[in-house]
C-alpha atoms as a PDB file:
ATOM      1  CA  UNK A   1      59.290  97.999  76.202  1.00  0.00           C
ATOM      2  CA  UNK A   2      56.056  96.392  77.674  1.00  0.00           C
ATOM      3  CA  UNK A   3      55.749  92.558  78.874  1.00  0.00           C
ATOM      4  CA  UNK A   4      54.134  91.549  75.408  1.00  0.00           C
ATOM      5  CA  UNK A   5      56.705  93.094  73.786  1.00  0.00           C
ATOM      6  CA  UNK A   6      59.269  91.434  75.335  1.00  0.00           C
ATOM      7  CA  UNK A   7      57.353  88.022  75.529  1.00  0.00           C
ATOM      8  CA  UNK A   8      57.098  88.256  71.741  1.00  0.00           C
ATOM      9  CA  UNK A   9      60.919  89.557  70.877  1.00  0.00           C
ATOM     10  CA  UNK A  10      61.688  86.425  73.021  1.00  0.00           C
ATOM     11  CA  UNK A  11      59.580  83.624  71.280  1.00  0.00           C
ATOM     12  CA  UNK A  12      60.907  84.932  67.871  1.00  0.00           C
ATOM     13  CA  UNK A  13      64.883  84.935  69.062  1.00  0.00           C
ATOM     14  CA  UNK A  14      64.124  81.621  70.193  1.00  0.00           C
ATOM     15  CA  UNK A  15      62.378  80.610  67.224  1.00  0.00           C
ATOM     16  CA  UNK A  16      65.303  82.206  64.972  1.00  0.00           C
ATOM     17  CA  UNK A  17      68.329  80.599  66.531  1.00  0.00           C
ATOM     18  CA  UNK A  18      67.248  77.005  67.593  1.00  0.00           C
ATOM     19  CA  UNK A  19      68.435  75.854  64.364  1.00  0.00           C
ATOM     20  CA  UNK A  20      71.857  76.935  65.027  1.00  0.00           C
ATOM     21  CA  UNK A  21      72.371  76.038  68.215  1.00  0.00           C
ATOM     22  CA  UNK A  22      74.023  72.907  69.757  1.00  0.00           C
ATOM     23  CA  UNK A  23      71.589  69.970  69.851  1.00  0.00           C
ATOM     24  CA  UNK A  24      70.608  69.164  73.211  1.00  0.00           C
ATOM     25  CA  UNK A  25      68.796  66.935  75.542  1.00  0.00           C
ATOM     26  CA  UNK A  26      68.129  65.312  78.926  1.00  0.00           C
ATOM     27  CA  UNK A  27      71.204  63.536  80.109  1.00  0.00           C
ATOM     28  CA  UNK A  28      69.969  60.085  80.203  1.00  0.00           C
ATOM     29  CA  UNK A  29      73.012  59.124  82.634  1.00  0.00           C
ATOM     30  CA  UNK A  30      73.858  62.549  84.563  1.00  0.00           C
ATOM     31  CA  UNK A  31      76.094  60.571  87.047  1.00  0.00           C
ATOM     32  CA  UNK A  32      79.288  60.396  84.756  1.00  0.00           C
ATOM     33  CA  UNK A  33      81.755  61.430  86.943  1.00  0.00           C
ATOM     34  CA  UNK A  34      85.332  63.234  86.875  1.00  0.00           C
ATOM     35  CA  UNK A  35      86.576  60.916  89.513  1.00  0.00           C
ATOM     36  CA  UNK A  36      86.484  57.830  91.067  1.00  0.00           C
ATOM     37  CA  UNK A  37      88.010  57.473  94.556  1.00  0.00           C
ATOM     38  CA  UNK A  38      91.123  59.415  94.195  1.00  0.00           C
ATOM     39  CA  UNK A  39      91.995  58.575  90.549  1.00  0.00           C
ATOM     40  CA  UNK A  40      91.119  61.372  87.833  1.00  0.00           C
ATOM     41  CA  UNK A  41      88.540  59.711  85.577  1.00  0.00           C
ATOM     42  CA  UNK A  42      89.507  61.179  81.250  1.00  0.00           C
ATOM     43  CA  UNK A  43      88.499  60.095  78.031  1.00  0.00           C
ATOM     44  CA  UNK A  44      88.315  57.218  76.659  1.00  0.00           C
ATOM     45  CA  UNK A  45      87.425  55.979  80.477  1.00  0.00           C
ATOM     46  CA  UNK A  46      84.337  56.624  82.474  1.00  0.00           C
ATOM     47  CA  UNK A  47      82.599  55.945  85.448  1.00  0.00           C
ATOM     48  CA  UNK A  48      79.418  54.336  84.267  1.00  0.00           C
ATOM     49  CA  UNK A  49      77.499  53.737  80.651  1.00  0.00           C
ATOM     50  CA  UNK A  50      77.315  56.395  78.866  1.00  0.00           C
ATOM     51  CA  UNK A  51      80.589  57.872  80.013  1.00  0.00           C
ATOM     52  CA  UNK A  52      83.878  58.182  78.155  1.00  0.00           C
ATOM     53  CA  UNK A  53      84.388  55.548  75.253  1.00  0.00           C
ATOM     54  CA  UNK A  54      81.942  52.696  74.146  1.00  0.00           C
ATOM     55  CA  UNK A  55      84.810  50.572  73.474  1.00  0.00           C
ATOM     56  CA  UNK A  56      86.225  51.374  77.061  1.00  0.00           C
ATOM     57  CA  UNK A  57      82.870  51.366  79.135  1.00  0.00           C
ATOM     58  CA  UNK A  58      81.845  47.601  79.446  1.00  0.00           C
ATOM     59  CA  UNK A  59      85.468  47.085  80.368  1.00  0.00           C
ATOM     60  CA  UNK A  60      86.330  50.377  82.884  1.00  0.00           C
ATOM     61  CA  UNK A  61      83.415  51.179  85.274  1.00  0.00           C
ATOM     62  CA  UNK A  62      83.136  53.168  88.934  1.00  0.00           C
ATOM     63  CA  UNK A  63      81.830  51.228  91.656  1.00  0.00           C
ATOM     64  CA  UNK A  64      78.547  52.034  92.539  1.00  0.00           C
ATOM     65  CA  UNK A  65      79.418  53.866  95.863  1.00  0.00           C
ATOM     66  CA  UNK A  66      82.445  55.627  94.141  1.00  0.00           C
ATOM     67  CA  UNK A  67      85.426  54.782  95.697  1.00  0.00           C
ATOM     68  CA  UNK A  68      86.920  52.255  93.008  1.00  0.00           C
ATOM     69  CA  UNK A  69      87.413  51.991  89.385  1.00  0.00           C
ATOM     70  CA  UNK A  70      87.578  48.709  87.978  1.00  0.00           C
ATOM     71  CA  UNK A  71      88.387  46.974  84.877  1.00  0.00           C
ATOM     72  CA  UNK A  72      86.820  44.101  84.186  1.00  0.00           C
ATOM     73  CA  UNK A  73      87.818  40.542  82.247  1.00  0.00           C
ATOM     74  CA  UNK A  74      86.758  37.102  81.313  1.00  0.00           C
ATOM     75  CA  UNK A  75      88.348  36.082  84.906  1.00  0.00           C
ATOM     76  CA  UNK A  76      87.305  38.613  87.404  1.00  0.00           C
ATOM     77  CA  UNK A  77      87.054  42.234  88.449  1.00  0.00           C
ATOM     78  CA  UNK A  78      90.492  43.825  89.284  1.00  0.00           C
ATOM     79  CA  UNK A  79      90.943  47.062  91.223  1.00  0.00           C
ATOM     80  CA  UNK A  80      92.660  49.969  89.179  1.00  0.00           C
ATOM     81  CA  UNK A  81      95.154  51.522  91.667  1.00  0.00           C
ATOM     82  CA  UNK A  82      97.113  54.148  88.676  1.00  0.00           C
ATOM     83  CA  UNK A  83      96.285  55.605  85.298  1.00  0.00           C
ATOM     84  CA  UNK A  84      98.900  57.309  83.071  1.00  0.00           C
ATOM     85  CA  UNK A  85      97.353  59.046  80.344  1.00  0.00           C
ATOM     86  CA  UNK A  86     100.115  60.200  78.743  1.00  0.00           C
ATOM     87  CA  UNK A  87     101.728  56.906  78.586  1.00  0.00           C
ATOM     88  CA  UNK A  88      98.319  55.331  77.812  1.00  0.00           C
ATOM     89  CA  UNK A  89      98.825  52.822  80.493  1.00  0.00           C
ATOM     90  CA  UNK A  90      97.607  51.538  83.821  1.00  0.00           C
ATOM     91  CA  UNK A  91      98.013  48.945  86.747  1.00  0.00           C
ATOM     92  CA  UNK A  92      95.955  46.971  88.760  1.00  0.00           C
ATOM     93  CA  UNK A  93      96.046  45.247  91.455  1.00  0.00           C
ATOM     94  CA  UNK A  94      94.301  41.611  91.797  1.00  0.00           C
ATOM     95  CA  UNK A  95      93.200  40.801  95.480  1.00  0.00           C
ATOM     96  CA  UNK A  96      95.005  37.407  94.402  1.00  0.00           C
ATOM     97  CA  UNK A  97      98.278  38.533  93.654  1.00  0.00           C
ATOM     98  CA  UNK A  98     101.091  37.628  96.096  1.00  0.00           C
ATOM     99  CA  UNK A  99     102.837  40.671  98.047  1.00  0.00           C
ATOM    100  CA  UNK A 100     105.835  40.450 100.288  1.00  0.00           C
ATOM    101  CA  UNK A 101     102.970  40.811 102.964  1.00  0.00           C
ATOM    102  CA  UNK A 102     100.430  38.673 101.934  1.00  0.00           C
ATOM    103  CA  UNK A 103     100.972  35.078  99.761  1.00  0.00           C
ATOM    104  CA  UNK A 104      98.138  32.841  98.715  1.00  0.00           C
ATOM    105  CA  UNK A 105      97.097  30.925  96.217  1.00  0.00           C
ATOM    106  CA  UNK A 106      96.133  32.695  93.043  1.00  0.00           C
ATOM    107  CA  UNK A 107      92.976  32.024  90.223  1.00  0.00           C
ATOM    108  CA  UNK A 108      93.981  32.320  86.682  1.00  0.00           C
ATOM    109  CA  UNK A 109      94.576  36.402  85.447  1.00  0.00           C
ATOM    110  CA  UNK A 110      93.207  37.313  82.073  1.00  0.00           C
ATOM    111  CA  UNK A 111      92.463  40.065  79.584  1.00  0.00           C
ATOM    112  CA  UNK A 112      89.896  39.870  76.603  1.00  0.00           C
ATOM    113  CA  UNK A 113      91.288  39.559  73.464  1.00  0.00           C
ATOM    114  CA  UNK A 114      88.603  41.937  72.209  1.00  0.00           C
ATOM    115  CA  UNK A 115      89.209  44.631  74.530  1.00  0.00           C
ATOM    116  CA  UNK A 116      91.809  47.375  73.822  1.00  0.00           C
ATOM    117  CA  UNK A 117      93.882  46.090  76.606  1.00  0.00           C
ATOM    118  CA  UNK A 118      97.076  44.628  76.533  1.00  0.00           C
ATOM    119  CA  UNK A 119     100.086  43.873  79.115  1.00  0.00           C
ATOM    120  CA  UNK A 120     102.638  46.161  79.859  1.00  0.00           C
ATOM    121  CA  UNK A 121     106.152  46.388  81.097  1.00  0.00           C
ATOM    122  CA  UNK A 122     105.411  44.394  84.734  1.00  0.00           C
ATOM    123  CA  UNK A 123     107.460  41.519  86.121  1.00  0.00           C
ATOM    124  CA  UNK A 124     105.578  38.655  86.739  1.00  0.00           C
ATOM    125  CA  UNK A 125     107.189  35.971  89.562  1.00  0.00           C
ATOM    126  CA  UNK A 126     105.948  32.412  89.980  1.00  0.00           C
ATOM    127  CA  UNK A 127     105.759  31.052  93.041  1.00  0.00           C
ATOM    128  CA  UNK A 128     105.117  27.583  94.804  1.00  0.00           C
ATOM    129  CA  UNK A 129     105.548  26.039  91.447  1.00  0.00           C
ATOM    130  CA  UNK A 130     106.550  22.403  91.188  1.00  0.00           C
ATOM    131  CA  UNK A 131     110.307  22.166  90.996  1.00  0.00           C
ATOM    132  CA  UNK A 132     112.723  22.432  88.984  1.00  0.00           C
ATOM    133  CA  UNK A 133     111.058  25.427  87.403  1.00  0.00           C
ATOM    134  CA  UNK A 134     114.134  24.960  84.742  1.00  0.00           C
ATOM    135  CA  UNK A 135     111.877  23.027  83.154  1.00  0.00           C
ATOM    136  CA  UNK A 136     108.897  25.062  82.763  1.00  0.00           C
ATOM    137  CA  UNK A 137     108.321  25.436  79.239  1.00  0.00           C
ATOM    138  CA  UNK A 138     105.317  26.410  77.059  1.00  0.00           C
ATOM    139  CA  UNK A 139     105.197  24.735  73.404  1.00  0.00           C
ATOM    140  CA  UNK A 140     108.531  24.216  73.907  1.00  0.00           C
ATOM    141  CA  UNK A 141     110.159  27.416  74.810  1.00  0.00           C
ATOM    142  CA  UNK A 142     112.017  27.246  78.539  1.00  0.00           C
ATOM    143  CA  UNK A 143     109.536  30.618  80.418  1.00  0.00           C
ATOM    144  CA  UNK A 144     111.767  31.412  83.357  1.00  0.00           C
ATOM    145  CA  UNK A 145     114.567  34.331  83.462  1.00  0.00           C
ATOM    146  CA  UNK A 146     117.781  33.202  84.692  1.00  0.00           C
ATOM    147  CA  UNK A 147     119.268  36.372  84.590  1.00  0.00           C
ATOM    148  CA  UNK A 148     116.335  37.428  87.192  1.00  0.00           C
ATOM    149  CA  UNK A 149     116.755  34.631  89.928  1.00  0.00           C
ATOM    150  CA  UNK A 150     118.001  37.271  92.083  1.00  0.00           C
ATOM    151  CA  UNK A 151     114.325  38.219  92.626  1.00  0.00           C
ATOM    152  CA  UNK A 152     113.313  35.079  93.075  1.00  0.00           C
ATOM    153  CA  UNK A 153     115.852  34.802  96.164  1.00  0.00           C
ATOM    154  CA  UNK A 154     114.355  38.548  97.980  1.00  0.00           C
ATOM    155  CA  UNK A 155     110.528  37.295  97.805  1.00  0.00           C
ATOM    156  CA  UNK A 156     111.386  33.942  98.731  1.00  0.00           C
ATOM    157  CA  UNK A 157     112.646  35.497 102.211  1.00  0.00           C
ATOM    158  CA  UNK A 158     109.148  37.336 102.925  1.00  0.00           C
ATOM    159  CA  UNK A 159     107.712  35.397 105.905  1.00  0.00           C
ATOM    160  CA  UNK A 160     104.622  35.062 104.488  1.00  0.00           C
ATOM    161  CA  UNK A 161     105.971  32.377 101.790  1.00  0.00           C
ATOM    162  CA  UNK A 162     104.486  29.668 104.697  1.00  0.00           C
ATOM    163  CA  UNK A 163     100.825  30.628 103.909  1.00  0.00           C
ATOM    164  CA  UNK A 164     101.245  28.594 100.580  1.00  0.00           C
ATOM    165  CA  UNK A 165     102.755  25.355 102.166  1.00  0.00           C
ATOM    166  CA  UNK A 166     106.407  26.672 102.038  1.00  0.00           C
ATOM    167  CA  UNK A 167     108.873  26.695 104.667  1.00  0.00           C
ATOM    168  CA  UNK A 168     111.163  29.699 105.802  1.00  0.00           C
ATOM    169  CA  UNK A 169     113.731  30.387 102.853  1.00  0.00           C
ATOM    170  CA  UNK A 170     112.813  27.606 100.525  1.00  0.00           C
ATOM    171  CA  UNK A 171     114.864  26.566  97.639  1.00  0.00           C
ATOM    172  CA  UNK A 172     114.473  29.195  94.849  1.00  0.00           C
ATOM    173  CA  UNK A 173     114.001  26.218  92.378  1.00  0.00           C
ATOM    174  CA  UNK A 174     110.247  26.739  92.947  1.00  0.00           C
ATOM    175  CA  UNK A 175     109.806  30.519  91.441  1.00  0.00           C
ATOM    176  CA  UNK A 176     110.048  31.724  88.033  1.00  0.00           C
ATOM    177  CA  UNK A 177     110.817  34.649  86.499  1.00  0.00           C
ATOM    178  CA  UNK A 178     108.224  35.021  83.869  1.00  0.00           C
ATOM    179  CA  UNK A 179     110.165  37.548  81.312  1.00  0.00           C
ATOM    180  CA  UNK A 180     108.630  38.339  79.321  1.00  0.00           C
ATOM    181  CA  UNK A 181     105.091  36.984  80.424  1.00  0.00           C
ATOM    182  CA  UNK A 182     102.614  36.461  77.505  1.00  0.00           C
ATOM    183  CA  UNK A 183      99.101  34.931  78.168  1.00  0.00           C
ATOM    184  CA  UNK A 184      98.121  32.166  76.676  1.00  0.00           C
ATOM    185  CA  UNK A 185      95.642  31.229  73.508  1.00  0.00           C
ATOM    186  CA  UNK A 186      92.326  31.697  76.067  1.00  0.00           C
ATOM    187  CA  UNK A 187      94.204  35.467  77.361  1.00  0.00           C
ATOM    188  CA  UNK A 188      94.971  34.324  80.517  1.00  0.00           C
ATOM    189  CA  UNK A 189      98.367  33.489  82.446  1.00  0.00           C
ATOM    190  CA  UNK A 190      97.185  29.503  83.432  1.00  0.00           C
ATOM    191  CA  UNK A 191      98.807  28.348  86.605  1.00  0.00           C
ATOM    192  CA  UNK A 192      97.483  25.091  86.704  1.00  0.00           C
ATOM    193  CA  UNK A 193      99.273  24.147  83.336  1.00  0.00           C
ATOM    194  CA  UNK A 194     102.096  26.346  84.635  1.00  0.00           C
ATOM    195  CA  UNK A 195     102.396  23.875  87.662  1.00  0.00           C
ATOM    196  CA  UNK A 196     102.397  26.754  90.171  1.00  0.00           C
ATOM    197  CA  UNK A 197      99.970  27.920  92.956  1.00  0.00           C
ATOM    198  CA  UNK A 198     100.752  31.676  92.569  1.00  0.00           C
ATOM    199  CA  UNK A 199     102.016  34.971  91.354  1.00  0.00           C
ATOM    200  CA  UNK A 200     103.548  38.080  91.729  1.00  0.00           C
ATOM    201  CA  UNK A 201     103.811  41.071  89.673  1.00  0.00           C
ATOM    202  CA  UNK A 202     106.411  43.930  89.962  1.00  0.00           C
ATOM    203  CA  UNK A 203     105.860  47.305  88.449  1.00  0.00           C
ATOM    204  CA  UNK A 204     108.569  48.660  89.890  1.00  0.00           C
ATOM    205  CA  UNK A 205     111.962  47.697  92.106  1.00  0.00           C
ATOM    206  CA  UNK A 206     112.148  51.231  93.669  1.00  0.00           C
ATOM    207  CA  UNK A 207     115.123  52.402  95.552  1.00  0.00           C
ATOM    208  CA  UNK A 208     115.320  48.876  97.498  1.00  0.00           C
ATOM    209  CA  UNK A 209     116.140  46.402  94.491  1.00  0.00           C
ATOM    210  CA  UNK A 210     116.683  43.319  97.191  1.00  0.00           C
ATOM    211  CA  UNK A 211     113.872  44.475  99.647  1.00  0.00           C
ATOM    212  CA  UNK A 212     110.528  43.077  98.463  1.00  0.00           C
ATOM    213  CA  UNK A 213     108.660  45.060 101.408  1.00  0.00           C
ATOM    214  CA  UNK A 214     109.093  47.827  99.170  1.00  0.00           C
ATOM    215  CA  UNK A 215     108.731  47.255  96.134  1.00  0.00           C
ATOM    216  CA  UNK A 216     105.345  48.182  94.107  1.00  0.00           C
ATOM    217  CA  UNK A 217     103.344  45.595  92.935  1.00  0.00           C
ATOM    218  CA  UNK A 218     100.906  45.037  90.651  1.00  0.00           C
ATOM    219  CA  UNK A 219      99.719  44.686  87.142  1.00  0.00           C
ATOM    220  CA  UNK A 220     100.776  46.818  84.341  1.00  0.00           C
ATOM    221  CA  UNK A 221      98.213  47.527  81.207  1.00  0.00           C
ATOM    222  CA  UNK A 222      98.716  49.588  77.973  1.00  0.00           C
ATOM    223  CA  UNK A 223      95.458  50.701  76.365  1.00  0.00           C
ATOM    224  CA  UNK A 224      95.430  51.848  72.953  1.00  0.00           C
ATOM    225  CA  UNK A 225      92.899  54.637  71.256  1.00  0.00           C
ATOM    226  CA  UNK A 226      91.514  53.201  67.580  1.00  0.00           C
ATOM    227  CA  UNK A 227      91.555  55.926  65.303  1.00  0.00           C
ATOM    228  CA  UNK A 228      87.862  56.804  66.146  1.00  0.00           C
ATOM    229  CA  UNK A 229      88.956  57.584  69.583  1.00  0.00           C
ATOM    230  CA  UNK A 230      91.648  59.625  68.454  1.00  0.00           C
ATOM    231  CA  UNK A 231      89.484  61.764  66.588  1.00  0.00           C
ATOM    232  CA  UNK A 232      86.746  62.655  69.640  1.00  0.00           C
ATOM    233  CA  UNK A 233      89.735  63.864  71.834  1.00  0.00           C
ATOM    234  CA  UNK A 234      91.270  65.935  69.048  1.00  0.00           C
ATOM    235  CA  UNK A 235      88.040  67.717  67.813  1.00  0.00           C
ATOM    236  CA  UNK A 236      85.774  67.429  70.717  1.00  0.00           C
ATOM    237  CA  UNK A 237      87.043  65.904  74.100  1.00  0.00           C
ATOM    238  CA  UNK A 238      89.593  68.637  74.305  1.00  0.00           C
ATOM    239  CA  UNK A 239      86.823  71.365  74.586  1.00  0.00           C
ATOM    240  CA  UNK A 240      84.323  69.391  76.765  1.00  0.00           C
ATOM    241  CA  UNK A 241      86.697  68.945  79.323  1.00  0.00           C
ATOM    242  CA  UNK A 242      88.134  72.469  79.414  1.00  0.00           C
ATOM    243  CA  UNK A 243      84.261  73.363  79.655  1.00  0.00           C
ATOM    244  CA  UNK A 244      84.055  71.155  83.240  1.00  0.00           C
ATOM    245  CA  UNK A 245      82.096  68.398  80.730  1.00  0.00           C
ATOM    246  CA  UNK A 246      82.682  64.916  80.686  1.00  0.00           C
ATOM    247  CA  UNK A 247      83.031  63.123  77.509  1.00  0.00           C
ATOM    248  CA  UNK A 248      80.453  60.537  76.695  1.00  0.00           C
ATOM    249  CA  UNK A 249      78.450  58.706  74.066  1.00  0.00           C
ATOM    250  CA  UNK A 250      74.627  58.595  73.428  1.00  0.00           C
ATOM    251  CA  UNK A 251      73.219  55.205  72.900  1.00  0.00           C
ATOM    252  CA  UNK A 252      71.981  53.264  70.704  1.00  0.00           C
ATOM    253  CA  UNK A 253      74.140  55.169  67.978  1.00  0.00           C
ATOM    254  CA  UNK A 254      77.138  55.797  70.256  1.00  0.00           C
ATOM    255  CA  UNK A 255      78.058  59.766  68.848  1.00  0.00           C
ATOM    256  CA  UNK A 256      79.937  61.678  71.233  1.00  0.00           C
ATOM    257  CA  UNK A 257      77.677  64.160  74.187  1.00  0.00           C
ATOM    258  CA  UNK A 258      79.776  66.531  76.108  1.00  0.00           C
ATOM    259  CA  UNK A 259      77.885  65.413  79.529  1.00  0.00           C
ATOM    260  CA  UNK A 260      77.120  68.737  81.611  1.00  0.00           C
ATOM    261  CA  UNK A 261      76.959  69.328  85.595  1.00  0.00           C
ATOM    262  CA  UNK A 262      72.576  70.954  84.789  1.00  0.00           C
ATOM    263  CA  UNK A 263      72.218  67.485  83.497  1.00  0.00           C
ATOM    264  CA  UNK A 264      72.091  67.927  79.962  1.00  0.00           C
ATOM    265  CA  UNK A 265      74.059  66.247  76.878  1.00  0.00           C
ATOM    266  CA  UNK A 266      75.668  68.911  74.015  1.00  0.00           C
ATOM    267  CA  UNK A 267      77.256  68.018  71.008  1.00  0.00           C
ATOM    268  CA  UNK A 268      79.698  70.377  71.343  1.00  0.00           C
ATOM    269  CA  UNK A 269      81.243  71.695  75.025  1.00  0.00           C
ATOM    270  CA  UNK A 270      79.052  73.048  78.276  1.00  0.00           C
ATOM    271  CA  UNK A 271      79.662  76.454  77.742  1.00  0.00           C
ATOM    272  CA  UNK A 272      77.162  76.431  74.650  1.00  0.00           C
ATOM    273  CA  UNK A 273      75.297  74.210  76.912  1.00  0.00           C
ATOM    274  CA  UNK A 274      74.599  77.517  79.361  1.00  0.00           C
ATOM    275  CA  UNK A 275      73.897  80.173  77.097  1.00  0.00           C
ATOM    276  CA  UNK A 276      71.351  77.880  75.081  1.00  0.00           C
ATOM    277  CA  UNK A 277      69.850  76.521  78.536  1.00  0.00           C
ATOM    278  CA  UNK A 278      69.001  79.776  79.964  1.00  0.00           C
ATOM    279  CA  UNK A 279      67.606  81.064  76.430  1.00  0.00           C
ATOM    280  CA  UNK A 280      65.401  77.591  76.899  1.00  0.00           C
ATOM    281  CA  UNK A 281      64.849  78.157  80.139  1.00  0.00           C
ATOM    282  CA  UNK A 282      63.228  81.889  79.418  1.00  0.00           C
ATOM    283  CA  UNK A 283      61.835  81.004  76.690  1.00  0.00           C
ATOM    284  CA  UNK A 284      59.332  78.342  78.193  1.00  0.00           C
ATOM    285  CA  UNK A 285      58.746  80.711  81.074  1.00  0.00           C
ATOM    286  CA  UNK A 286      57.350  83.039  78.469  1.00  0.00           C
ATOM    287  CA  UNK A 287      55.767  80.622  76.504  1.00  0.00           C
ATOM    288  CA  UNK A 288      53.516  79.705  79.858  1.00  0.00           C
ATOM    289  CA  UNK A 289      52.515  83.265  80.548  1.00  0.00           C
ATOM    290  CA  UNK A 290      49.421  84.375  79.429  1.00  0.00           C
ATOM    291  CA  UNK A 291      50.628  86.800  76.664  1.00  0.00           C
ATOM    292  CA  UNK A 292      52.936  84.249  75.796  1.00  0.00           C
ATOM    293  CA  UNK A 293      50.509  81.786  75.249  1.00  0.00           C
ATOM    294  CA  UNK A 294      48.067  83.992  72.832  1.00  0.00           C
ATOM    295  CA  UNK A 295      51.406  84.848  70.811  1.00  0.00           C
ATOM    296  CA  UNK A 296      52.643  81.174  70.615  1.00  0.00           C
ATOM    297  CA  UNK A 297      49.445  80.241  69.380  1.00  0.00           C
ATOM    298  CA  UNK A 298      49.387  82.945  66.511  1.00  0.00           C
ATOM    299  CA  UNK A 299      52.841  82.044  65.849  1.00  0.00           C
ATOM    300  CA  UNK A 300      51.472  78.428  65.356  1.00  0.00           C
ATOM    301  CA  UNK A 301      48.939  79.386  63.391  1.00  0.00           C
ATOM    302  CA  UNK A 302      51.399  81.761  61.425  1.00  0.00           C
ATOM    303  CA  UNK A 303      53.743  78.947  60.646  1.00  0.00           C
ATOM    304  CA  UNK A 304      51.164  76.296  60.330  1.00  0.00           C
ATOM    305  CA  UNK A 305      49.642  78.880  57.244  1.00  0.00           C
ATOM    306  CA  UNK A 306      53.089  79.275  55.564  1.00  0.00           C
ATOM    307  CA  UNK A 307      53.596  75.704  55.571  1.00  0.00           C
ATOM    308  CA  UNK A 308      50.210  74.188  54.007  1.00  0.00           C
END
């Protein structure tokens, strides 16, 4: 078969099966990426716009020199150290939250009511609250755990209790227990009305139950997936990300993109992506030849006649 030959079989192959193929265009946000810092970045998160879930992304973002993932409130950036997906839940860790290590005083901790965020199964512990905390109530309801004072007494021996005005040991009638913790009517956990100067949060006691040194702090979260998101990792997600794609949305009408690494968007999964792109690719080679500019012209023509 001679050049024209071939330049013509390939503008009518292309011609024939564009309408059946995968739409596809120029990633307008090619950076989405499968990770940020050492956490695994899936559906319905992402590391910029554009990436994972709408309803995630102004919430759950990678900063810009990709070493942290953040999720963002009302009252401040906080650092994501874990995600679960199986479990659908998360912690993170607010530079303001009192460790065994390192006690100071702490800003207000929130979560938008609108986002799909909610707290999960961590401890929270007052601290450096005005005593007797027996008495701390919200709308009328006594807040602190006495069942749980037993944590109160392992924090309160953590040397670093002096950098909030304490002394060695103080009197365990300044921490609460906060079980359960619930924010208040603006989302937030409010220590000024609380009366204290800071907080701790547990996620989990480990193997030393009376050694605060080890235990792991932070913040526990429970997302939750509306129907709609649901539905993109059953019928699409699934297959984007077995393709080495990354699930994202195309403004302004947010419908799902399967984001490739050759920096285009499919509807459907990357490996589609490559077999279209390299038809695409040959096809606008050809097009740019000589012959295959005479024959795209009388195929122009040709269509041009059929159609008026």
């Amino acid at each position: 078969m001679n050049q024209a030959n071939m330049d013509v079989h390939l503008l009518l192959l292309f011609l024939v099966i564009i309408p059946f193929t995968p739409k596809l265009t120029i990633a307008p946000n090619p950076t989405c990426q499968s990770s940020c810092g050492s956490l695994q970045i899936k559906y319905p998160f992402g590391s910029g716009s554009g990436c994972g879930s709408p309803r995630f992304q102004p919430y759950v973002t990678c900063t810009p020199s990709g070493d942290q993932l953040l999720l963002a409130t009302h009252t401040g950036s906080y650092p994501i150290t874990s995600i679960d997906y199986k479990t659908s839940s998360l912690t993170i860790s607010p530079q303001e939250m009192s460790t065994c290590s390192s006690m100071h005083h702490s800003s207000n901790l929130g979560l938008d009511w609108s986002s799909p965020f909610q707290l999960g199964p961590s401890t929270f512990i007052l601290i450096s609250c005005t005593s007797p905390t027996s008495s701390l109530t919200l709308k009328s309801t006594p807040i602190c755990d006495p069942s749980s004072v037993h944590l109160c007494d392992s924090l309160y021996t953590c040397p670093a209790v002096v950098s909030l005005g304490l002394p060695l040991f103080p009197p365990t009638n300044t921490c609460c227990v906060y079980a359960p913790a619930n924010f208040n009517g603006k989302g937030e956990l409010e220590l000024d009305e609380l009366k204290c100067d800071g907080y701790s949060s547990v996620v989990s006691l480990g193997d030393y139950p009376t050694d605060p040194s080890h235990w792991e702090y932070g913040v526990a979260l429970k997302y939750v997936n509306d129907m709609l998101d649901n539905s993109v990792i059953d019928s699409k997600c699934n297959s984007c990300e077995m393709s080495d794609g990354i699930c994202g949305y195309a403004p302004p009408s947010n419908s799902f993109v399967c984001v490739c690494k050759n920096g285009y968007n499919t509807t459907v999964d990357c490996y589609n992506n490559k077999l279209y792109g390299q038809i695409e690719e040959q096809f606008w080679s050809t097009a740019s030849s000589p012959t295959g500019k005479i024959w795209f012209g009388f195929l122009a023509g040709l269509i041009f006649c059929l159609v008026t």
